[in-house]
Protein backbone atom coordinates (compact mmCIF):
# COMPACT_ATOMS: atom_id res chain seq x y z
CA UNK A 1 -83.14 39.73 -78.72
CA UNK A 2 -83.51 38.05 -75.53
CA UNK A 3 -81.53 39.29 -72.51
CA UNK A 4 -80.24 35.83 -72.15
CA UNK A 5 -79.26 36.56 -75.84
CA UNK A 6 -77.32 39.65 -75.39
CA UNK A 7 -75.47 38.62 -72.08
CA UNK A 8 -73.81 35.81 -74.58
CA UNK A 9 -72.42 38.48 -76.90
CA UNK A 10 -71.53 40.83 -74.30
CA UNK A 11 -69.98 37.66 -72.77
CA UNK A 12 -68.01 36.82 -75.76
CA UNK A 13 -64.23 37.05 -75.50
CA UNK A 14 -61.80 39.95 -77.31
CA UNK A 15 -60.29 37.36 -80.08
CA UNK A 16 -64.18 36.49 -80.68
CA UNK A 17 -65.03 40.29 -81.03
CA UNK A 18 -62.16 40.78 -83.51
CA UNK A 19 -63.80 40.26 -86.51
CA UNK A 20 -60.85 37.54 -87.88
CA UNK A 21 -62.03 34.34 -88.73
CA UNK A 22 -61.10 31.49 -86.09
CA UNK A 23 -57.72 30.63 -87.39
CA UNK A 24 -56.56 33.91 -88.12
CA UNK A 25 -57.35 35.17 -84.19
CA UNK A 26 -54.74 37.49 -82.92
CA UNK A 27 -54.82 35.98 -79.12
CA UNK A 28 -56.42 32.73 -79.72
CA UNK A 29 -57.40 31.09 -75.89
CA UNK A 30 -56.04 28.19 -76.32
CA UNK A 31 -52.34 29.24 -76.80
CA UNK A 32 -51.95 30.35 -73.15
CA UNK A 33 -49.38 29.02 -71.73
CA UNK A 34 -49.74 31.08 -68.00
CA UNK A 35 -45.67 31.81 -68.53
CA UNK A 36 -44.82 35.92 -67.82
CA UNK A 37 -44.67 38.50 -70.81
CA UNK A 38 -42.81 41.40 -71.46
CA UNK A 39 -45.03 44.23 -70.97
CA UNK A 40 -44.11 47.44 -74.09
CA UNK A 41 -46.18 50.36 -73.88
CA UNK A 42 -46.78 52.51 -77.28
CA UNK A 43 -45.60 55.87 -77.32
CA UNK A 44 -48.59 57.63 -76.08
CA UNK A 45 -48.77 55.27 -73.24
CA UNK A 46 -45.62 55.96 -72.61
CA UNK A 47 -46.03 59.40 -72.51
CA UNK A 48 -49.04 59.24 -70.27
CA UNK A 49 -47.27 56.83 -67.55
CA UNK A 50 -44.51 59.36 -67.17
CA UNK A 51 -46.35 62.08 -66.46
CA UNK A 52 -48.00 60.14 -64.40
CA UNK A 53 -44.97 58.57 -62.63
CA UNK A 54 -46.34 55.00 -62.87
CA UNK A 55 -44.15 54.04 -65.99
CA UNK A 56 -41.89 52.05 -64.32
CA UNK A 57 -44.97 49.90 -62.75
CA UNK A 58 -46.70 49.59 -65.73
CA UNK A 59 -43.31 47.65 -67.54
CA UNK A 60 -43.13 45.83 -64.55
CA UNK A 61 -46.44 44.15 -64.13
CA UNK A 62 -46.62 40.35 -63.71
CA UNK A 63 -49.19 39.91 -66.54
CA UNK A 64 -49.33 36.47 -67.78
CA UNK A 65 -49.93 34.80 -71.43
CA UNK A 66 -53.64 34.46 -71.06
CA UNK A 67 -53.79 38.17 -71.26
CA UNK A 68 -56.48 38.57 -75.09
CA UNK A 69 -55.77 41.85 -77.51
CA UNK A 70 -58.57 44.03 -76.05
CA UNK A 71 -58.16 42.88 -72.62
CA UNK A 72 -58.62 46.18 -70.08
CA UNK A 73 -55.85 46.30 -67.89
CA UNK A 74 -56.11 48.40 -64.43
CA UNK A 75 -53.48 49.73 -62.17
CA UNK A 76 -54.52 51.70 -59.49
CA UNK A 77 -52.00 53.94 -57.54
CA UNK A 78 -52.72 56.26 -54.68
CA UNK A 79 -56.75 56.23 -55.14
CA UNK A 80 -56.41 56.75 -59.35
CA UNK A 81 -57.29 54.15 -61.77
CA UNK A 82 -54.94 53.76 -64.65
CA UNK A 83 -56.48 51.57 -67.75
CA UNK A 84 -54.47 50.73 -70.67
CA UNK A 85 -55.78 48.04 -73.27
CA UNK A 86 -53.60 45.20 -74.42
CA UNK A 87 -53.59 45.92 -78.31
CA UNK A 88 -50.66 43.71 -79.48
CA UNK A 89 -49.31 39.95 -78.92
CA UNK A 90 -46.07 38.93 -80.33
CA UNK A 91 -43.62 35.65 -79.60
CA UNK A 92 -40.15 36.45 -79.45
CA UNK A 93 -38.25 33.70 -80.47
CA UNK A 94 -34.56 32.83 -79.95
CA UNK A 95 -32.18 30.64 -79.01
CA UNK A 96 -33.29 30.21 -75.30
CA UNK A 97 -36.57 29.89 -76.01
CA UNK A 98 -39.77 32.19 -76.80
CA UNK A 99 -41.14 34.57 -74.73
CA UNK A 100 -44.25 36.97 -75.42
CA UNK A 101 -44.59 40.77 -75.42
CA UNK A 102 -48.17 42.62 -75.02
CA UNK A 103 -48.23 46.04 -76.13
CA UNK A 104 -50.61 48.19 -73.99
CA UNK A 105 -52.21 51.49 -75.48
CA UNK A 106 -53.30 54.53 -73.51
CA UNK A 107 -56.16 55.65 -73.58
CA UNK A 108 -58.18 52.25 -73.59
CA UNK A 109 -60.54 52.30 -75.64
CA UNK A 110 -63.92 50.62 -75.67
């Protein structure tokens, strides 16, 4: 394998990686719609941001819908780098609309 070769699979995007076929992609690219999500962390996540006083932050982050499952994201606070990975996309729907939650995981794993 070329290097030209490998740099396109290391290039290749999370929903690509997954292993589900095309229309069974669990953040296809083409549904972002750039509107804000609701950010949930898991329970160990959870757990970690407390201890780590950043919880609140985390929750709180203006992450869009672009974000992929697998996507790495970063906080840094006070010097320390924080990475949780996005693991989860869901659509709420209601009444007033849909809106969608990402579920990040602590640690992030490769």
């Amino acid at each position: 394998m070329t290097i030209l070769e490998k740099r396109k699979v290391m290039a290749r995007t999370p929903a690509e990686r997954s292993g589900y076929r095309a229309h069974q992609s669990p953040s296809p690219e083409d549904r972002a719609t750039g509107e804000p999500a609701i950010i949930i962390l898991t329970v160990v996540a959870r757990h970690y941001a407390s201890k780590q006083g950043i919880a609140e932050v985390v929750e709180t982050l203006d992450l869009g819908s672009d974000c992929a499952v697998g996507d790495l994201v970063s906080l840094v606070k006070a010097g320390t780098r924080h990475d949780f990975a996005v693991i989860r996309r869901r659509w709420i729907a209601g009444e007033t609309g849909s809106t969608l939650e990402l579920t990040l995981d602590h640690p992030a794993r490769a």
